[in-house]
N, C-alpha and C. Protein backbone atom coordinates (compact mmCIF):
# COMPACT_ATOMS: atom_id res chain seq x y z
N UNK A 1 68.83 -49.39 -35.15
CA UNK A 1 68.40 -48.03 -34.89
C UNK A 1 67.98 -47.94 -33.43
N UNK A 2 68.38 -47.30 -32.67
CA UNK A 2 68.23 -46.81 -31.32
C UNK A 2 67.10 -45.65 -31.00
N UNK A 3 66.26 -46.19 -30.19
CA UNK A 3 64.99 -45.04 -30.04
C UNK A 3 65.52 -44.17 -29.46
N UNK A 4 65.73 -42.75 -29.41
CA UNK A 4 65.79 -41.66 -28.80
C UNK A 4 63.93 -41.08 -27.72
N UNK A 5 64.78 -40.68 -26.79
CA UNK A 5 63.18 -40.59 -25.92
C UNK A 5 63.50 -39.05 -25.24
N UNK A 6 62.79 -38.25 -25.52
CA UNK A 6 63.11 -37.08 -24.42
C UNK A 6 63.10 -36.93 -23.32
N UNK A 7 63.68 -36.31 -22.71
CA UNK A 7 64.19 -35.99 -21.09
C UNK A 7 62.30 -35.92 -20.94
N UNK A 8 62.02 -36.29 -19.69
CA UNK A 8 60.32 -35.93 -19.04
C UNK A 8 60.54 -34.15 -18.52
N UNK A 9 59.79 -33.60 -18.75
CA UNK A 9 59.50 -32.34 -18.48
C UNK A 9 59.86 -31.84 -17.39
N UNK A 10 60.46 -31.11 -17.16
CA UNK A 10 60.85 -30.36 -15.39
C UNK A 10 59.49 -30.40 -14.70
N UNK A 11 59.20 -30.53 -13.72
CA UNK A 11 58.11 -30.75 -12.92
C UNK A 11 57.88 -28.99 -12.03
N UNK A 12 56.65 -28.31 -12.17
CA UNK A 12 56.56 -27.07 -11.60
C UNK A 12 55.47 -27.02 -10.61
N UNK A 13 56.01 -25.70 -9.60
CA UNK A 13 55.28 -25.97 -8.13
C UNK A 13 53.37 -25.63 -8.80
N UNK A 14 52.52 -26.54 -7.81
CA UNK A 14 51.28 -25.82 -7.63
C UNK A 14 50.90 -24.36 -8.00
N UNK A 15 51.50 -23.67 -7.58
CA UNK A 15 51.03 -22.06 -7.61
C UNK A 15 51.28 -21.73 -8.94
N UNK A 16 52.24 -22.07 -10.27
CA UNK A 16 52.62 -22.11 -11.19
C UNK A 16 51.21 -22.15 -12.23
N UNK A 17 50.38 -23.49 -11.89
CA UNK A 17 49.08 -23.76 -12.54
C UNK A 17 48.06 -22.75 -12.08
N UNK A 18 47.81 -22.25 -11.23
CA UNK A 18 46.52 -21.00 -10.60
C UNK A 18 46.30 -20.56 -11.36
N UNK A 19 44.87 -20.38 -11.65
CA UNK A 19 44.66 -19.29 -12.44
C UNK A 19 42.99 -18.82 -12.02
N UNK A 20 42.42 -17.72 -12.16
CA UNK A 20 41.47 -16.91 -11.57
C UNK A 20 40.51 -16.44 -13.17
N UNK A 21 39.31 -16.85 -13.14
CA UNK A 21 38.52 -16.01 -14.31
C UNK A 21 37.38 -15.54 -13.43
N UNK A 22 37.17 -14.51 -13.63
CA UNK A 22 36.52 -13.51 -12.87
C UNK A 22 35.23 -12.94 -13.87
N UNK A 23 33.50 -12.99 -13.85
CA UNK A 23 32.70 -12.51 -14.74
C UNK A 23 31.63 -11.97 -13.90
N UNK A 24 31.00 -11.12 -14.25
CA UNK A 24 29.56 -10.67 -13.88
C UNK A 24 28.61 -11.47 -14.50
N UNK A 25 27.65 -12.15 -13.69
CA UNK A 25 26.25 -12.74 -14.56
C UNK A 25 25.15 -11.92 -15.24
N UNK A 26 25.04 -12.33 -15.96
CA UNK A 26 23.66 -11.20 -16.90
C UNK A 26 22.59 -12.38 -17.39
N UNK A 27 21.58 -11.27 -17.30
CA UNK A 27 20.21 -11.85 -18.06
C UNK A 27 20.18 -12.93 -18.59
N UNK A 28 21.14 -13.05 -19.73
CA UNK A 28 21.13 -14.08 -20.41
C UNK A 28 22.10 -15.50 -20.04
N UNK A 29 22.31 -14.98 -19.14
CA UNK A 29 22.95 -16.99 -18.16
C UNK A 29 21.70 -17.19 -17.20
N UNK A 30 20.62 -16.52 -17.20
CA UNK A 30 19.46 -17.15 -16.43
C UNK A 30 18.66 -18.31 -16.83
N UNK A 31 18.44 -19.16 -15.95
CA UNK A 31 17.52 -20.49 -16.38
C UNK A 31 15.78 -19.94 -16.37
N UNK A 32 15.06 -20.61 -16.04
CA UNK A 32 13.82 -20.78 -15.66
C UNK A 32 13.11 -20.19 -14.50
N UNK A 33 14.23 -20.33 -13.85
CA UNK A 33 14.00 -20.29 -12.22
C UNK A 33 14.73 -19.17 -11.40
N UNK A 34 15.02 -18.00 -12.74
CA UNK A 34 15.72 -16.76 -12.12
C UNK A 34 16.98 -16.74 -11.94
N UNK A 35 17.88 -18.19 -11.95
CA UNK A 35 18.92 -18.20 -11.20
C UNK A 35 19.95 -18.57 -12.01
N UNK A 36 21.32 -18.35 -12.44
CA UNK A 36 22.25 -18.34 -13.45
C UNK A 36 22.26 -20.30 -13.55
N UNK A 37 21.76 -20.52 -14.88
CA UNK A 37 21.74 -21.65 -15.51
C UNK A 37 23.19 -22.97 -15.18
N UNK A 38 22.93 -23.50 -14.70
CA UNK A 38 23.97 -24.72 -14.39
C UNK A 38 25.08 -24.91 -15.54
N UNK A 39 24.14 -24.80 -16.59
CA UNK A 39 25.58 -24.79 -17.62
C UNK A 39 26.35 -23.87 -18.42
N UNK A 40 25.59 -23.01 -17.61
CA UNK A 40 27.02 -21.65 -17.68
C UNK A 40 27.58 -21.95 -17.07
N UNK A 41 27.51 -22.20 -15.67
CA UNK A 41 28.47 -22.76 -14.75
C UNK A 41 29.43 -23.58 -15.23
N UNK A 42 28.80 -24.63 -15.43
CA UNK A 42 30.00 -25.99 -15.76
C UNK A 42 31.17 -25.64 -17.26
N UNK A 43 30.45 -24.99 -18.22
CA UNK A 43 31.52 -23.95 -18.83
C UNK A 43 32.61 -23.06 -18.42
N UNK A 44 31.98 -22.13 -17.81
CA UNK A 44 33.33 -21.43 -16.71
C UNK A 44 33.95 -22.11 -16.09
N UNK A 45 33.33 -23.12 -15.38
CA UNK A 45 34.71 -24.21 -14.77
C UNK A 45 35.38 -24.72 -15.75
N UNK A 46 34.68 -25.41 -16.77
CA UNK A 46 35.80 -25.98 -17.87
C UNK A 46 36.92 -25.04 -18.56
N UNK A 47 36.19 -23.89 -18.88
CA UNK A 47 37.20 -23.13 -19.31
C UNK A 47 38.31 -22.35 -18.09
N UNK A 48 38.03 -22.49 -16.75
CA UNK A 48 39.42 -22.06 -16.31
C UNK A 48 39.85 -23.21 -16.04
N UNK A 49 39.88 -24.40 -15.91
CA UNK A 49 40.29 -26.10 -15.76
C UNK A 49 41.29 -25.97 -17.04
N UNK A 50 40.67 -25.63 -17.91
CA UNK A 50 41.55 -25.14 -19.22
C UNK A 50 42.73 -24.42 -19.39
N UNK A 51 42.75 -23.25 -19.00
CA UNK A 51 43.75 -22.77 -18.44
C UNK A 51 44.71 -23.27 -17.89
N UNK A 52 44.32 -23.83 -16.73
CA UNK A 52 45.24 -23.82 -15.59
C UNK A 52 46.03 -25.24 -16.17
N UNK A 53 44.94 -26.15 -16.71
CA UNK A 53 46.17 -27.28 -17.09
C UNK A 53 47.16 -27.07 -18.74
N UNK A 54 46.42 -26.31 -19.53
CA UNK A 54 47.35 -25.61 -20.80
C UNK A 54 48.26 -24.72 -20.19
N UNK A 55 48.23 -24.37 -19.26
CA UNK A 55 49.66 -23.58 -18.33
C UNK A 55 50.06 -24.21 -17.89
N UNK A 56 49.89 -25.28 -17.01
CA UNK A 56 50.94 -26.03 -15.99
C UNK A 56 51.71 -26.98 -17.69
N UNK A 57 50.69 -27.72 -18.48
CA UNK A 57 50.98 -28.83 -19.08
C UNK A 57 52.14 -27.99 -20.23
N UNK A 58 52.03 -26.72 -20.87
CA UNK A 58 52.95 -26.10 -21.63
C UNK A 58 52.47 -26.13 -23.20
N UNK A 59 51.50 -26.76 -23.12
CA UNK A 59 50.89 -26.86 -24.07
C UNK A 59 49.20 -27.03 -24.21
N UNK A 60 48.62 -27.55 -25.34
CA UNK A 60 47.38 -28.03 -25.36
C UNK A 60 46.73 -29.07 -24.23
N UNK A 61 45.64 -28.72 -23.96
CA UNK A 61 44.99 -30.07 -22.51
C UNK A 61 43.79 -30.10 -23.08
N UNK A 62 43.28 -31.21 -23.45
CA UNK A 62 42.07 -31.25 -23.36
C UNK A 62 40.97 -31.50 -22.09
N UNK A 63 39.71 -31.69 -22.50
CA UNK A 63 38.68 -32.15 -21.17
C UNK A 63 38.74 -33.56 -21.59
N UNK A 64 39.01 -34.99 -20.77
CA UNK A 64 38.80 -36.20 -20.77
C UNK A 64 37.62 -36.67 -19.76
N UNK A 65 37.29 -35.69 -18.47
CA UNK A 65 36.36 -36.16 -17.24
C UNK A 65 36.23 -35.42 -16.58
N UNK A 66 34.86 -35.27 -16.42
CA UNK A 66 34.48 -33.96 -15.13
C UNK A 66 34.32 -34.80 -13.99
N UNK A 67 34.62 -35.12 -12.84
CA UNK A 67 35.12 -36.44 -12.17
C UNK A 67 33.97 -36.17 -11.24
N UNK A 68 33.48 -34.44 -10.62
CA UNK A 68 32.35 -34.60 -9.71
C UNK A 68 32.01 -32.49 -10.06
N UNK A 69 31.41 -32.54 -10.01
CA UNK A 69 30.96 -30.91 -9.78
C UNK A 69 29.80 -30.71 -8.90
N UNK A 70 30.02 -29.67 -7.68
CA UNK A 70 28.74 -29.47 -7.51
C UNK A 70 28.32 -28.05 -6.99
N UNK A 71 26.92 -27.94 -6.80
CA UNK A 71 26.86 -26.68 -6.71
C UNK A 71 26.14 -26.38 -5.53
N UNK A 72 26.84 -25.87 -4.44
CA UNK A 72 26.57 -25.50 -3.56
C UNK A 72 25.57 -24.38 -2.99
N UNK A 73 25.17 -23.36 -4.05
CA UNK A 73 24.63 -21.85 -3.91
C UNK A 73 24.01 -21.32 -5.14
N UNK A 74 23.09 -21.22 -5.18
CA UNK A 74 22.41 -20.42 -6.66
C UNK A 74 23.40 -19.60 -6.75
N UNK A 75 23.42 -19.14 -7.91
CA UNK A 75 24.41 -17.29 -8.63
C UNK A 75 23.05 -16.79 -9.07
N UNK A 76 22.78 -15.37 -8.58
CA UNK A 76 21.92 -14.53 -9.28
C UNK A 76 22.89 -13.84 -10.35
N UNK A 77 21.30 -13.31 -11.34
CA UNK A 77 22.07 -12.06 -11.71
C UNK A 77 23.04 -11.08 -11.34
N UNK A 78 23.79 -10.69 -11.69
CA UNK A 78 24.64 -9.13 -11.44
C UNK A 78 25.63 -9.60 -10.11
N UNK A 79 25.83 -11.07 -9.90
CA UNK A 79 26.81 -11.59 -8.94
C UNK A 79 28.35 -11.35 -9.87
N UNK A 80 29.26 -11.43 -9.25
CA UNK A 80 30.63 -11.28 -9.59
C UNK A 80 30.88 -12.25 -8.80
N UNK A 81 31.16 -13.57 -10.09
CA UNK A 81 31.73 -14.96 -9.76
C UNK A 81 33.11 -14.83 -9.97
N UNK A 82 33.66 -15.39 -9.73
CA UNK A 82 35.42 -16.13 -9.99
C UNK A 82 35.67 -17.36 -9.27
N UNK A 83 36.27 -17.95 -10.93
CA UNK A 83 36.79 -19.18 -10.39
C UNK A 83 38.06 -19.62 -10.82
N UNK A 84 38.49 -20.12 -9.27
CA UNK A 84 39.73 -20.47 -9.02
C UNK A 84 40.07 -22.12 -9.46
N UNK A 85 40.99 -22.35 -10.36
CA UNK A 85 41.18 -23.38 -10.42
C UNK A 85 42.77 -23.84 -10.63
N UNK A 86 43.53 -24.69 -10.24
CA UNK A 86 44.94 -25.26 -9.80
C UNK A 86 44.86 -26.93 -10.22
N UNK A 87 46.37 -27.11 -11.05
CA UNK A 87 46.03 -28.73 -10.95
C UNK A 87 46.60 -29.15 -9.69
N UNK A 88 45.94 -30.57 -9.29
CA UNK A 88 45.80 -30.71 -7.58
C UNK A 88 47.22 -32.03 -8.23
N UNK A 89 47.32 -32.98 -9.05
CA UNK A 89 47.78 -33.92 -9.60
C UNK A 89 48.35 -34.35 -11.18
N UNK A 90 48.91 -35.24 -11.01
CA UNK A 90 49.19 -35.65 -12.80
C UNK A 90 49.60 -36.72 -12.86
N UNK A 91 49.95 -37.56 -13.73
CA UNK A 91 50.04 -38.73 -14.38
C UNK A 91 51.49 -38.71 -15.41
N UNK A 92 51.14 -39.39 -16.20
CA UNK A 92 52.06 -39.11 -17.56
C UNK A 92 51.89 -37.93 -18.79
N UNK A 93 49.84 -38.32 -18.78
CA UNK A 93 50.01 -37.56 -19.92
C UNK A 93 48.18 -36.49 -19.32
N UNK A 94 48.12 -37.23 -17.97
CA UNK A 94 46.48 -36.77 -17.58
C UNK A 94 46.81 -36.13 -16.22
N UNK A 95 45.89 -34.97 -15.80
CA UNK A 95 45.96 -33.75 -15.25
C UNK A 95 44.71 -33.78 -14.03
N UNK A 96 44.80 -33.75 -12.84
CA UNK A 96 43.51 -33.22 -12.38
C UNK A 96 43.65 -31.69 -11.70
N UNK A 97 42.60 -31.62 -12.07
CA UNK A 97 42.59 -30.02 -11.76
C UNK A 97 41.27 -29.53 -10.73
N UNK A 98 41.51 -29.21 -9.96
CA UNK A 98 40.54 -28.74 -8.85
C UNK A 98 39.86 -27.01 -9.14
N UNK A 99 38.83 -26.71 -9.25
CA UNK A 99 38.07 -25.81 -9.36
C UNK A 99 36.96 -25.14 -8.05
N UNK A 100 37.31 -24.15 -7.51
CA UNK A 100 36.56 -23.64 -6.80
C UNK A 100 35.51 -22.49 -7.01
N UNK A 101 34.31 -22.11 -7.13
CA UNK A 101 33.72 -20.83 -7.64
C UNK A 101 33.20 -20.37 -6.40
N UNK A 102 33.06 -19.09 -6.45
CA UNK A 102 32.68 -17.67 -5.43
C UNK A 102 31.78 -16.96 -6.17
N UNK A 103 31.06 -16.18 -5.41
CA UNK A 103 30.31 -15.09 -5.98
C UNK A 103 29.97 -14.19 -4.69
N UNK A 104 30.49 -13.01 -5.36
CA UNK A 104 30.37 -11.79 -4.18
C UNK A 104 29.07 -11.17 -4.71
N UNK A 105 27.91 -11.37 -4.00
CA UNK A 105 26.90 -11.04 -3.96
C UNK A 105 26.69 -9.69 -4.39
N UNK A 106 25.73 -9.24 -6.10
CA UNK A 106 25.97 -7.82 -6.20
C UNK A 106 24.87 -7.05 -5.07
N UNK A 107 24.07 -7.64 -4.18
CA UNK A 107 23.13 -6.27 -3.34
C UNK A 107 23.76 -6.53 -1.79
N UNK A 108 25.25 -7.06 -1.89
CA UNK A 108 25.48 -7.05 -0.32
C UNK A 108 27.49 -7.09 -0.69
N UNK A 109 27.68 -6.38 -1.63
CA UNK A 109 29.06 -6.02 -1.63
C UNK A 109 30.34 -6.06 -0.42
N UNK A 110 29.89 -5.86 0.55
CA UNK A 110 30.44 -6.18 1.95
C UNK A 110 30.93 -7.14 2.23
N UNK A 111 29.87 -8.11 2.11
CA UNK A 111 29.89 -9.61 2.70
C UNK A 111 30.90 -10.64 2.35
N UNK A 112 31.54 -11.24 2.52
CA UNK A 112 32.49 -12.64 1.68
C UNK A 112 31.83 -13.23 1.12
N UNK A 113 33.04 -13.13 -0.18
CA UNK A 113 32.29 -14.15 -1.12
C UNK A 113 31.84 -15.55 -0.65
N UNK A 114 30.77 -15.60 -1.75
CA UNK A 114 30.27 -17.72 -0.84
C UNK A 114 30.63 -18.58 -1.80
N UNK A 115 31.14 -19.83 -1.84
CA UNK A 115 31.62 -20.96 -2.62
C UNK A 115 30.03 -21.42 -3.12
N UNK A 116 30.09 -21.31 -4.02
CA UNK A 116 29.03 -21.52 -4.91
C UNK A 116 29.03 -23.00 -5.68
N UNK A 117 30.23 -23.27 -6.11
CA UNK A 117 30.61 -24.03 -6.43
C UNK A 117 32.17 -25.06 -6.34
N UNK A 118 32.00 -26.01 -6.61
CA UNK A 118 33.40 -26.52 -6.50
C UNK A 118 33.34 -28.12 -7.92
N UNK A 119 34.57 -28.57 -8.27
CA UNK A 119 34.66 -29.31 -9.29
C UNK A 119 36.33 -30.37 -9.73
N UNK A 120 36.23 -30.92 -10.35
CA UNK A 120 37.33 -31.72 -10.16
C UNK A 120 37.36 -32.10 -11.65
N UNK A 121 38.15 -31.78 -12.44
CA UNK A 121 38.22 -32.95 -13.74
C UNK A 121 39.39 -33.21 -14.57
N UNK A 122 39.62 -34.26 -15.44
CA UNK A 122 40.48 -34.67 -15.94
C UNK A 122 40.96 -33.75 -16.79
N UNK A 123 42.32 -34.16 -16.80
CA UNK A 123 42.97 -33.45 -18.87
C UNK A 123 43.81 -34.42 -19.06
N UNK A 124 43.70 -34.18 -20.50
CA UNK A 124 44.71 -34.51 -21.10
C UNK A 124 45.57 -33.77 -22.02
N UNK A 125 47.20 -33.77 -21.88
CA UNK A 125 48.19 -32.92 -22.42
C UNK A 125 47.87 -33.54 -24.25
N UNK A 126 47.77 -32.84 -24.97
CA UNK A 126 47.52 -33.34 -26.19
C UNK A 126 48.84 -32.62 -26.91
N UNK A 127 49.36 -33.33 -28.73
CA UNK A 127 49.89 -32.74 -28.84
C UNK A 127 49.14 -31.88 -30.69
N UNK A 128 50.23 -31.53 -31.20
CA UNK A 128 49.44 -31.21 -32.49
C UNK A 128 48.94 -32.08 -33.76
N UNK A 129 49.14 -33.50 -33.35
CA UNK A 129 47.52 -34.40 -33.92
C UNK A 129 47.25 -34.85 -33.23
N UNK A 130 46.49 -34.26 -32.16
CA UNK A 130 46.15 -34.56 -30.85
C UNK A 130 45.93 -35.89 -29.91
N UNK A 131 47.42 -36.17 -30.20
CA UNK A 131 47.42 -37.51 -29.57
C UNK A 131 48.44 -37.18 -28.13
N UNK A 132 47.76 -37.75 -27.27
CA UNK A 132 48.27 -37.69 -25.64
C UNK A 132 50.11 -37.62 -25.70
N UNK A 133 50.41 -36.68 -24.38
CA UNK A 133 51.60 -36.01 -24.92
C UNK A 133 51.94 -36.08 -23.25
N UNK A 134 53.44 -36.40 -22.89
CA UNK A 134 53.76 -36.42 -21.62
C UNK A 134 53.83 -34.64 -20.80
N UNK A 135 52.83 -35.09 -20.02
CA UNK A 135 53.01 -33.77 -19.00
C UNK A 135 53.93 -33.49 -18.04
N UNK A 136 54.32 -32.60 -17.81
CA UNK A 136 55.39 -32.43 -16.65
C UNK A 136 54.72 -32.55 -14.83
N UNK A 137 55.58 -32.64 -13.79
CA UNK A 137 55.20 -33.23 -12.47
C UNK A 137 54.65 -31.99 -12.00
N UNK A 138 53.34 -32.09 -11.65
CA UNK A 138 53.05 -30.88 -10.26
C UNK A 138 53.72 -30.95 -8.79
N UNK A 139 54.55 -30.30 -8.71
CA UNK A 139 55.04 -30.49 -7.28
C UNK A 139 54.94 -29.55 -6.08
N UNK A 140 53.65 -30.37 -5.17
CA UNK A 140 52.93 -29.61 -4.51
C UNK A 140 53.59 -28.32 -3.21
N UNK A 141 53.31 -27.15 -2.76
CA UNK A 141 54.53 -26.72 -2.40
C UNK A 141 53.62 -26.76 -1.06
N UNK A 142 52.26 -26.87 -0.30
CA UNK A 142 52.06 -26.47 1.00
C UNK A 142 51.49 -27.65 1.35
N UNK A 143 51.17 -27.99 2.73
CA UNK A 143 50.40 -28.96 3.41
C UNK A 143 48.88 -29.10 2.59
N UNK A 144 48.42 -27.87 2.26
CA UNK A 144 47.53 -28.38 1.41
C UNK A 144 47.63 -28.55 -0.04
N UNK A 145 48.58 -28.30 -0.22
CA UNK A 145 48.73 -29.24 -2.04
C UNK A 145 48.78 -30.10 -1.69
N UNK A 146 49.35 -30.85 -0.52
CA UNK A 146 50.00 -31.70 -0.42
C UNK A 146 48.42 -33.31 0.12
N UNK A 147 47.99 -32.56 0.40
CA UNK A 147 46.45 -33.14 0.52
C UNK A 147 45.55 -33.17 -0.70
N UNK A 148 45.30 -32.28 -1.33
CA UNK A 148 44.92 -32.14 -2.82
C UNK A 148 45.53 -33.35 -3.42
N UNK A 149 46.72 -33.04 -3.43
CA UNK A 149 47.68 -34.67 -4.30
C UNK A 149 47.12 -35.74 -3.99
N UNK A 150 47.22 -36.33 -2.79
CA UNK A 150 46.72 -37.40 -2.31
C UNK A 150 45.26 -37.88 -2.05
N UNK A 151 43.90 -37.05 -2.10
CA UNK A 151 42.58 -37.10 -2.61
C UNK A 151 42.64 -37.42 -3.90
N UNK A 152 43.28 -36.33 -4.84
CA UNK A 152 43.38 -36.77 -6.22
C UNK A 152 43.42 -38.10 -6.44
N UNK A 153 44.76 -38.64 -5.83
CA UNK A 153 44.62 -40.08 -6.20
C UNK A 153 44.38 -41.09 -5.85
N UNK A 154 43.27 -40.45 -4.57
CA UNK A 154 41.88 -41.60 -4.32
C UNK A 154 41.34 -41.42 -5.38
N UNK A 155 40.75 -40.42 -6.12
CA UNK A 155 39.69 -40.24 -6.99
C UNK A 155 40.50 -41.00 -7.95
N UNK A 156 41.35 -41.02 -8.06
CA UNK A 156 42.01 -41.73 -9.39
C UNK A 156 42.21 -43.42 -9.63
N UNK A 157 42.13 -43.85 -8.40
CA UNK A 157 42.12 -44.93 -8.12
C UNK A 157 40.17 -44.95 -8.59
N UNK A 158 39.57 -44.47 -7.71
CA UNK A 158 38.27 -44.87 -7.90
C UNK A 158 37.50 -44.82 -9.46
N UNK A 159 37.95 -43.74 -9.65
CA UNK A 159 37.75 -43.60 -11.66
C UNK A 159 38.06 -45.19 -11.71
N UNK A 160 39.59 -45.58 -12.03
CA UNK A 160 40.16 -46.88 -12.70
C UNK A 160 39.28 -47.75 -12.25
N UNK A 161 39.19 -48.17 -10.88
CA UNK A 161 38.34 -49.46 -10.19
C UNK A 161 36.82 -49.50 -10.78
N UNK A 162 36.20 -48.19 -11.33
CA UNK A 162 35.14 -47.91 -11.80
C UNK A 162 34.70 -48.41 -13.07
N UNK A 163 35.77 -47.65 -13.64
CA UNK A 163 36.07 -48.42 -15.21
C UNK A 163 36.39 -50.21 -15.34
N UNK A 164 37.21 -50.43 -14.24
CA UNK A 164 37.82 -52.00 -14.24
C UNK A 164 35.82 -52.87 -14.03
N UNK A 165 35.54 -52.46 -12.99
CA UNK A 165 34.06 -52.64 -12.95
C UNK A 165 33.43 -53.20 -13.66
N UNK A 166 32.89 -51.83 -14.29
CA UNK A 166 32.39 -51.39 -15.36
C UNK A 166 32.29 -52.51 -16.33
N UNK A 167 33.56 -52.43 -17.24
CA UNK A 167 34.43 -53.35 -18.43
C UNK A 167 34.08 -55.17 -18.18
N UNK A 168 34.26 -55.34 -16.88
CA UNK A 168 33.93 -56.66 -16.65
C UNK A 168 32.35 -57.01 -16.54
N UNK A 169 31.63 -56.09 -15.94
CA UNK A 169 30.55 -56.23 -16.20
C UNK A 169 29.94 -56.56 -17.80
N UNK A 170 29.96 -55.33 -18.57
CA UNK A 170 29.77 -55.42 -19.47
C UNK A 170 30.31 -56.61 -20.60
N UNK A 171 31.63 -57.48 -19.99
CA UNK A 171 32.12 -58.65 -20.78
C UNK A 171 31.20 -59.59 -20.50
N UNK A 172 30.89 -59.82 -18.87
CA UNK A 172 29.72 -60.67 -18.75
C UNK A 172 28.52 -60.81 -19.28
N UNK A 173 28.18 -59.72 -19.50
CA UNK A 173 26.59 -59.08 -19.80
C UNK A 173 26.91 -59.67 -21.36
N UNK A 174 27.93 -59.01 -22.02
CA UNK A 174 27.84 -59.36 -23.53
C UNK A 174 28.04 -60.64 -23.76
N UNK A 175 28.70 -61.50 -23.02
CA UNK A 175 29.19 -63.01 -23.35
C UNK A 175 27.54 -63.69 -23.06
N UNK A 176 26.83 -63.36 -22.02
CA UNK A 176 25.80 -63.94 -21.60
C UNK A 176 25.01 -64.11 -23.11
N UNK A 177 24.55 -62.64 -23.19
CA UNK A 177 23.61 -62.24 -24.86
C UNK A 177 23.99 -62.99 -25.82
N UNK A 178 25.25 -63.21 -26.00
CA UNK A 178 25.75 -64.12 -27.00
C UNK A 178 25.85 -65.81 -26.66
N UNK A 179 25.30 -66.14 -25.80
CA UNK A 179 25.26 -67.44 -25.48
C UNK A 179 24.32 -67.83 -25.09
């Protein structure tokens, strides 16, 4: 019996994955401290990270790693955030996706929006028993995809070396306890 393997996925440009979610903050995304709660934030990034890699990937993506997020700018109330997020990279079956957030200030409408935030995290293309599923190639179309790509896979390298780390440490540590 001869394995049959499918063709790998046509590979689609950067701009293909973009995608924009756009919200007003209210009352109730406030923390303590007046100022829209951090993990509203990191939600809205996940959920357009979501997007953008269940569009590029053609299917289901899950979250595997939020690789760095940070937050540059409080969000008040009654700000009009949007966030932009694009996958920057990919793998076989894992996705990184770059996330940028804005907020156009609601008592100075004029002004440019300010990067409030920015974020980076993994996916994975899943399929329907959600086991990892080959993704198709991002193929970056400008000088800066083309930089995005190649950060990505510093960070990707550094994840693995992290984990490789990590793993050995912990063999030591456990062989020690046990001896």
């Amino acid at each position: 019996m001869t394995e049959q393997f499918s063709p790998p996925p046509a590979g689609k440009p950067t701009s293909y994955s973009r995608v924009t979610l756009s919200r007003i903050m209210t009352a109730v995304d406030v923390n303590l401290y007046g100022t829209v709660h951090g993990g509203v934030l990191m939600k809205f990034v996940d959920d357009v990270a979501g997007a953008s890699a269940a569009r590029h990937s053609g299917g289901t993506a899950v979250t595997a790693a939020i690789d760095e997020i940070v937050f540059a700018e409080p969000v008040r109330v009654g700000d009009l955030v949007h966030a932009h997020a694009q996958v920057n990279w990919t793998g076989q079956t894992s996705m990184e996706v770059g996330v940028r957030v804005v907020a156009e200030r609601w008592d100075s409408a004029e002004d440019a929006p300010i990067v409030v935030a920015t974020a980076y995290l993994v996916f994975v293309g899943v399929d329907v028993a959600g086991n990892p599923r080959p993704v198709r190639p991002v193929l970056p179309e400008t000088p800066e995809d083309e930089r995005r790509f190649r950060e990505a896979e510093i960070r990707r390298a550094h994840r693995l070396a992290k984990r490789k780390a990590i793993q050995a440490h912990r063999g030591a540590a456990d062989s020690s306890v046990a001896g």
